[in-house]
Structures are given as structure tokens and as C-alpha cells.
C-alpha atoms as a PDB file:
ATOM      1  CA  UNK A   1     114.555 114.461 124.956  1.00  0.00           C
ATOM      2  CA  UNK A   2     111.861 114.088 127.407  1.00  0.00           C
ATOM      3  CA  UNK A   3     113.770 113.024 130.798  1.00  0.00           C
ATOM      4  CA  UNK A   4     112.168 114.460 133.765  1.00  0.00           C
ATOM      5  CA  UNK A   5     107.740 113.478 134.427  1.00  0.00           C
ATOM      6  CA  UNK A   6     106.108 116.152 132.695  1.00  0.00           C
ATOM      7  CA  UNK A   7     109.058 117.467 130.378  1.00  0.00           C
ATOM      8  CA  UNK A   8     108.156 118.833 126.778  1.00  0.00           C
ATOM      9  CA  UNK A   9     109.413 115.458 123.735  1.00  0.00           C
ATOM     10  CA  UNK A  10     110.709 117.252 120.238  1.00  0.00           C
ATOM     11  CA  UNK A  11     109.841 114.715 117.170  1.00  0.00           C
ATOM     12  CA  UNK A  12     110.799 114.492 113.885  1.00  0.00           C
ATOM     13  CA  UNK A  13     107.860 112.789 111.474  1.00  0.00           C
ATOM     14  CA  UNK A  14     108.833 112.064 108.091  1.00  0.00           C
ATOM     15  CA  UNK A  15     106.668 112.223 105.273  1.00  0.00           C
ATOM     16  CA  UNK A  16     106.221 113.319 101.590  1.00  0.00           C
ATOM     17  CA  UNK A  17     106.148 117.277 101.627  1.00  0.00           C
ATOM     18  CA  UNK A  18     102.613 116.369 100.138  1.00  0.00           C
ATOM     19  CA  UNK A  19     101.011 114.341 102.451  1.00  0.00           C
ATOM     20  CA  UNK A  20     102.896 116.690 105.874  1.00  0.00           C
ATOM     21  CA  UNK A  21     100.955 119.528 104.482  1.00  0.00           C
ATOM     22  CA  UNK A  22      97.900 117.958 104.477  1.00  0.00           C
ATOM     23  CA  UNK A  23      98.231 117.137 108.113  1.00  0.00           C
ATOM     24  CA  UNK A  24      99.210 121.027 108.763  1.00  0.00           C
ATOM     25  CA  UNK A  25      95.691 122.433 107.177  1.00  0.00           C
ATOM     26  CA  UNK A  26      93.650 119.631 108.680  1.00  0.00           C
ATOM     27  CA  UNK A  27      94.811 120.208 112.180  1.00  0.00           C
ATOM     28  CA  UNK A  28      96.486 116.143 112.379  1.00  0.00           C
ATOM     29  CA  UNK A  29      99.785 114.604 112.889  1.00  0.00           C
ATOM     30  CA  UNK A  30      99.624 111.357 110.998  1.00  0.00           C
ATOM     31  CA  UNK A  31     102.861 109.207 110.825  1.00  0.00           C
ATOM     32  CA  UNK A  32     104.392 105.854 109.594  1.00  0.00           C
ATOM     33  CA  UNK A  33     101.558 104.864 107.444  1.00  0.00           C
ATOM     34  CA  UNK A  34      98.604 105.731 109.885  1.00  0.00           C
ATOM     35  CA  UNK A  35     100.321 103.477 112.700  1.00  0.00           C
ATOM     36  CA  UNK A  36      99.109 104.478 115.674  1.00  0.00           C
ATOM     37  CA  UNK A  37     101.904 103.493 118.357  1.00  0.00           C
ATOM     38  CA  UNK A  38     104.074 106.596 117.254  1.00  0.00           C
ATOM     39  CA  UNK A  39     101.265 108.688 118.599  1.00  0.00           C
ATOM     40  CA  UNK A  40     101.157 107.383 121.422  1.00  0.00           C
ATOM     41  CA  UNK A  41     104.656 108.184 122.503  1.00  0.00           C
ATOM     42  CA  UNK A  42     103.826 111.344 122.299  1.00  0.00           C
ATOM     43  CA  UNK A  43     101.848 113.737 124.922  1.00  0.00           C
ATOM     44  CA  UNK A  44      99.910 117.110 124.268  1.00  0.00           C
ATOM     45  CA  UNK A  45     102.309 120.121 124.276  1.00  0.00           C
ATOM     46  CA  UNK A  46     105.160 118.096 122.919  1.00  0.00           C
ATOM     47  CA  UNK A  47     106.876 119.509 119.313  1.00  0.00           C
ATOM     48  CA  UNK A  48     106.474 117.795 115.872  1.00  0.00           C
ATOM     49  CA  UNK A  49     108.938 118.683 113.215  1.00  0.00           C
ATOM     50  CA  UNK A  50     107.795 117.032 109.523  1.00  0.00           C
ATOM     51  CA  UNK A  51     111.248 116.145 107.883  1.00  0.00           C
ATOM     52  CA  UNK A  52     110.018 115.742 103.562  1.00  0.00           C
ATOM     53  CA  UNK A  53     112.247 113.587 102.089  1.00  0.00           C
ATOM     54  CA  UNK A  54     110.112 113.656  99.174  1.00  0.00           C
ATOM     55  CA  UNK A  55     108.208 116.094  97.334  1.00  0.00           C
ATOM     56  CA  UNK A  56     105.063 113.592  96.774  1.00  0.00           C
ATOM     57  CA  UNK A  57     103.906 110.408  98.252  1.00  0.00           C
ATOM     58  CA  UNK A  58     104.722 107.499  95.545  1.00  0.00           C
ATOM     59  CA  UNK A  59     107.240 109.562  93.311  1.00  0.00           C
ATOM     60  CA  UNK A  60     111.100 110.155  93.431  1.00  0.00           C
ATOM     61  CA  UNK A  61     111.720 114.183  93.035  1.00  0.00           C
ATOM     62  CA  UNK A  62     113.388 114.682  95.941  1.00  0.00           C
ATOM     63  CA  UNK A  63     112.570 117.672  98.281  1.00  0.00           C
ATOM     64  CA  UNK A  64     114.585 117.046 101.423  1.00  0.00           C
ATOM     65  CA  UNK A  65     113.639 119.826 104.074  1.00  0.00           C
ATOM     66  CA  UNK A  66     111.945 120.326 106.808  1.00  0.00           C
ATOM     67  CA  UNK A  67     108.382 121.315 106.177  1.00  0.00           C
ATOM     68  CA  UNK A  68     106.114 121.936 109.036  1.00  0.00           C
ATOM     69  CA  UNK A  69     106.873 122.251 112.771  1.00  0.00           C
ATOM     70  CA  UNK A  70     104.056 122.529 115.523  1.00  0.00           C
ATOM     71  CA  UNK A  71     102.610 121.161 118.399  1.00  0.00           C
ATOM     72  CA  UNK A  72     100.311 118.071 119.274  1.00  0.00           C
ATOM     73  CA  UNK A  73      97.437 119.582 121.142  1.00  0.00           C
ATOM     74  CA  UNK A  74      95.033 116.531 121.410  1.00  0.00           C
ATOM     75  CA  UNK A  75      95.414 113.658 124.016  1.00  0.00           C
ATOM     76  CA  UNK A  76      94.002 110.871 121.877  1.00  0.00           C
ATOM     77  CA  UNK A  77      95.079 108.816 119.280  1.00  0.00           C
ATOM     78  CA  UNK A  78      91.657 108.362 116.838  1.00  0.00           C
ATOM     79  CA  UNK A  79      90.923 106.468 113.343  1.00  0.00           C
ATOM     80  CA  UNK A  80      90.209 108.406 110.487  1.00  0.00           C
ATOM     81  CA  UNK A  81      88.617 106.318 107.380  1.00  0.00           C
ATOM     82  CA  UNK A  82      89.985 107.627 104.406  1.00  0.00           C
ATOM     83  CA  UNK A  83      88.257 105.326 102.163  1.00  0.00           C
ATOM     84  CA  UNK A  84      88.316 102.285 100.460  1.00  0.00           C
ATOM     85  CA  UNK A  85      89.570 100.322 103.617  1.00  0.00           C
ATOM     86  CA  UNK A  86      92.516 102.591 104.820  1.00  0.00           C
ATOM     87  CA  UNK A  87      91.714 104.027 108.166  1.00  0.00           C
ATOM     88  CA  UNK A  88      95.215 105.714 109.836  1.00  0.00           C
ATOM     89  CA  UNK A  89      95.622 107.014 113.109  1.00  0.00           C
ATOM     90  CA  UNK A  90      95.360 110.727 113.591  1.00  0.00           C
ATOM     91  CA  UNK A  91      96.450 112.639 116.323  1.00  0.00           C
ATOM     92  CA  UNK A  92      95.145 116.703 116.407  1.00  0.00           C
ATOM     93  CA  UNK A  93      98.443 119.160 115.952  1.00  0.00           C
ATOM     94  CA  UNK A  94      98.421 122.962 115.997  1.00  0.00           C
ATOM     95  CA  UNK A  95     100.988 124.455 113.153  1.00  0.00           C
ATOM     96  CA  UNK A  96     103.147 127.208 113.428  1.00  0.00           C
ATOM     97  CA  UNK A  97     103.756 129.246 110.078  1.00  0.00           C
ATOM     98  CA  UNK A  98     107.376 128.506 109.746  1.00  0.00           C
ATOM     99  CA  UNK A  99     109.035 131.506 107.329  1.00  0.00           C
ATOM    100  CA  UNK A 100     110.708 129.072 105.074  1.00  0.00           C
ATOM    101  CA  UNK A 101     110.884 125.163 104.736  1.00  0.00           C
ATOM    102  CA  UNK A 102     114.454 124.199 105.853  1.00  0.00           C
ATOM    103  CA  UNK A 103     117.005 122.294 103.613  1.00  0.00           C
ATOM    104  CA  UNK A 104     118.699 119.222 105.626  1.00  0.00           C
ATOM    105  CA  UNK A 105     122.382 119.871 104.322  1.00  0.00           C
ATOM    106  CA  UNK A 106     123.062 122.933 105.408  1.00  0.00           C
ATOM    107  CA  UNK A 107     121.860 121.553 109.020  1.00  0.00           C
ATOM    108  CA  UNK A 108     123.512 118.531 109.133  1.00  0.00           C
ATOM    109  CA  UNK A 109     127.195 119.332 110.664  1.00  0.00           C
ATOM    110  CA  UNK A 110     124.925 120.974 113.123  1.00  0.00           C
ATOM    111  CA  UNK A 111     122.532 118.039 114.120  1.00  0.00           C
ATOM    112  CA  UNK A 112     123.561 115.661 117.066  1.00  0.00           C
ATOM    113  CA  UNK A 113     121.150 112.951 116.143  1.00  0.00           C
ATOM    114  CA  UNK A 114     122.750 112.971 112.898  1.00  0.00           C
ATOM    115  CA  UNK A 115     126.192 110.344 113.903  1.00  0.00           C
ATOM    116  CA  UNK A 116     127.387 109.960 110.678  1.00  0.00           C
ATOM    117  CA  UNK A 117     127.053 112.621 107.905  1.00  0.00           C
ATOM    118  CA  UNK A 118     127.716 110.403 104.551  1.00  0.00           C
ATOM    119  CA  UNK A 119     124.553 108.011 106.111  1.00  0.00           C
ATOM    120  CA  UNK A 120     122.722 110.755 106.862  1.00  0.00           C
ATOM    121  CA  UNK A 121     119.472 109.446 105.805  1.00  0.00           C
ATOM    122  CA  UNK A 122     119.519 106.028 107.520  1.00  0.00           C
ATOM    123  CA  UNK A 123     118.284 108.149 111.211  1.00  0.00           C
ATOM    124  CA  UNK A 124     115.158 108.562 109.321  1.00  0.00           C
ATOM    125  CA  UNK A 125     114.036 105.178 107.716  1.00  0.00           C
ATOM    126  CA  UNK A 126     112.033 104.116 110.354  1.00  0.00           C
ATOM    127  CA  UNK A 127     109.459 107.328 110.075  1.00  0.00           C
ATOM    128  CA  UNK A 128     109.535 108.655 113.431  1.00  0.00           C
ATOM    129  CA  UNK A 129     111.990 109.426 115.683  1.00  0.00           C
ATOM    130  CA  UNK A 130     112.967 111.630 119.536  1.00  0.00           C
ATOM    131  CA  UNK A 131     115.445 114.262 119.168  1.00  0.00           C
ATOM    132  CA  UNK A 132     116.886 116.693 121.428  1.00  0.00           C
ATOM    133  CA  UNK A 133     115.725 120.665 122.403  1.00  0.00           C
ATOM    134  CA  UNK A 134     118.677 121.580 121.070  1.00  0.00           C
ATOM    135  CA  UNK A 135     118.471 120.220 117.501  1.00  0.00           C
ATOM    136  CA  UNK A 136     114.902 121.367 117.517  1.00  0.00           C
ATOM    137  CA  UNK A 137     116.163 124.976 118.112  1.00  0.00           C
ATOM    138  CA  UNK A 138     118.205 124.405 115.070  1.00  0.00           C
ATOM    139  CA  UNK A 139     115.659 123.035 112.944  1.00  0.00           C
ATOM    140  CA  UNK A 140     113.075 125.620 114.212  1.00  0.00           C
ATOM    141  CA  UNK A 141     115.646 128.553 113.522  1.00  0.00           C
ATOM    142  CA  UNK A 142     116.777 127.755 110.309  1.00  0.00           C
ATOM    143  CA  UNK A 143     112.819 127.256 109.288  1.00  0.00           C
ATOM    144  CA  UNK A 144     112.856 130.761 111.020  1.00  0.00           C
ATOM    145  CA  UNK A 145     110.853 129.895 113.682  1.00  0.00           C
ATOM    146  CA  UNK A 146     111.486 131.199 117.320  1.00  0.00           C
ATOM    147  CA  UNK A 147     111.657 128.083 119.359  1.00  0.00           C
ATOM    148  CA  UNK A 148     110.924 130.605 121.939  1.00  0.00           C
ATOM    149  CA  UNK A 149     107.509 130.267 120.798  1.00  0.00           C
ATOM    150  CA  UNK A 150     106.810 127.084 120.423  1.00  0.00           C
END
């Protein structure tokens, strides 16, 4: 968790598997709806990890992994107009191509931000959240990332 002026912030987005992928071709972060105060929290150079609880926006399959990890490379937060009066905030990310898209369960003994395992899913209701470097390092290992490069 960013501590020290200048240190690196890890995040965990959640979105529909859909809707995380579009951010990782188009080059955005997008969270909570388009909100634009979670961008703002965060800095260039600090980590996004896209947690999918869901397969597709609107529908109930579940999916339930992490999908896309990567980095936020611009320093504004911008409006994009998507049409017919829904204009999110946007903030530019650089992906990494992760080798697989990580299942949750496995991880979550593992996880510190996780308190209690038979709630698990109440730490992400609110869309957006800070965790620490060394829950990153298992999220980007088990996606089989080297948090080395990232």
C-alpha cells in the first residue's frame, strides 16, 4: 500500500470479464461505473489488477478470476462519451499479457485483504479497492505474471 511520497499503489478494479477486456485493448482503466474519483487515487506507474466477478456486464454466469493486470501510465483523469448520454471517466493503462486469468479460490487462504474467507466477496462490492505488494505478487504469480516486471 502506498506509504512513503512517491511509493508504487497496487489496485484491484472489478468489473465484468467483458467490459475489463475492453479497457485492456483500448489502452483505459475505467472503474465503478465511469466514476471518476477512483482514478484519481491513483498516480502513473501504480498497478491495476481487474478482479471479473462476472463473465458479462448485465448477466449472472459467473467467471470469478482475475483478468487483466497492468499499469496506469497517464496522469489525467478524461471523459469519454460513449453515447447516448453516458460519458465515464477513463484513465490510459498499459497491459501486461498475463499467461492465464487467475481463479479467486485457490488464492484466497493466501490473500491478506481477504479477513474472512466464507464473505469473501463483500471486500469487493464497492468496485475499487488498495491492496498490498504482497497480495499483488500473488495475484500477479498465479496469473503467471512476474511481478518483477511490472
Amino acid at each position: 500500500m502506498k506509504t512513503p511520497e512517491g511509493s508504487r499503489g497496487f489496485w484491484i478494479g472489478v468489473a465484468s470479464r467483458d467490459h475489463a477486456l475492453k479497457g485492456v485493448v483500448g489502452g483505459f482503466a475505467q472503474l465503478c461505473h465511469g466514476k471518476a474519483a477512483p482514478l484519481r487515487r491513483m498516480v502513473a506507474g501504480d498497478v491495476l489488477v481487474y478482479y471479473a466477478p462476472r463473465e458479462r456486464f448485465g448477466e449472472s454466469a459467473p467467471c470469478q478470476r482475475f483478468v487483466a493486470i497492468g499499469l496506469i501510465t497517464g496522469s489525467e483523469v478524461y471523459p469519454f462519451d460513449m453515447g447516448r448520454g453516458f460519458v465515464p471517466f477513463r484513465r490510459s493503462a498499459a497491459y501486461i499479457q498475463a499467461t492465464v486469468e487467475a481463479p479467486i479460490r485457490p488464492l484466497l487462504p493466501l490473500l491478506s485483504f481477504i479477513r474472512d474467507p466464507a464473505c469473501w466477496g463483500a471486500v469487493f462490492r464497492f468496485g475499487f479497492l488498495e491492496i498490498p505488494s504482497t497480495d499483488f505478487a500473488i495475484i500477479a504469480r498465479a496469473m503467471g505474471v512476474d511481478d518483477e516486471r511490472v
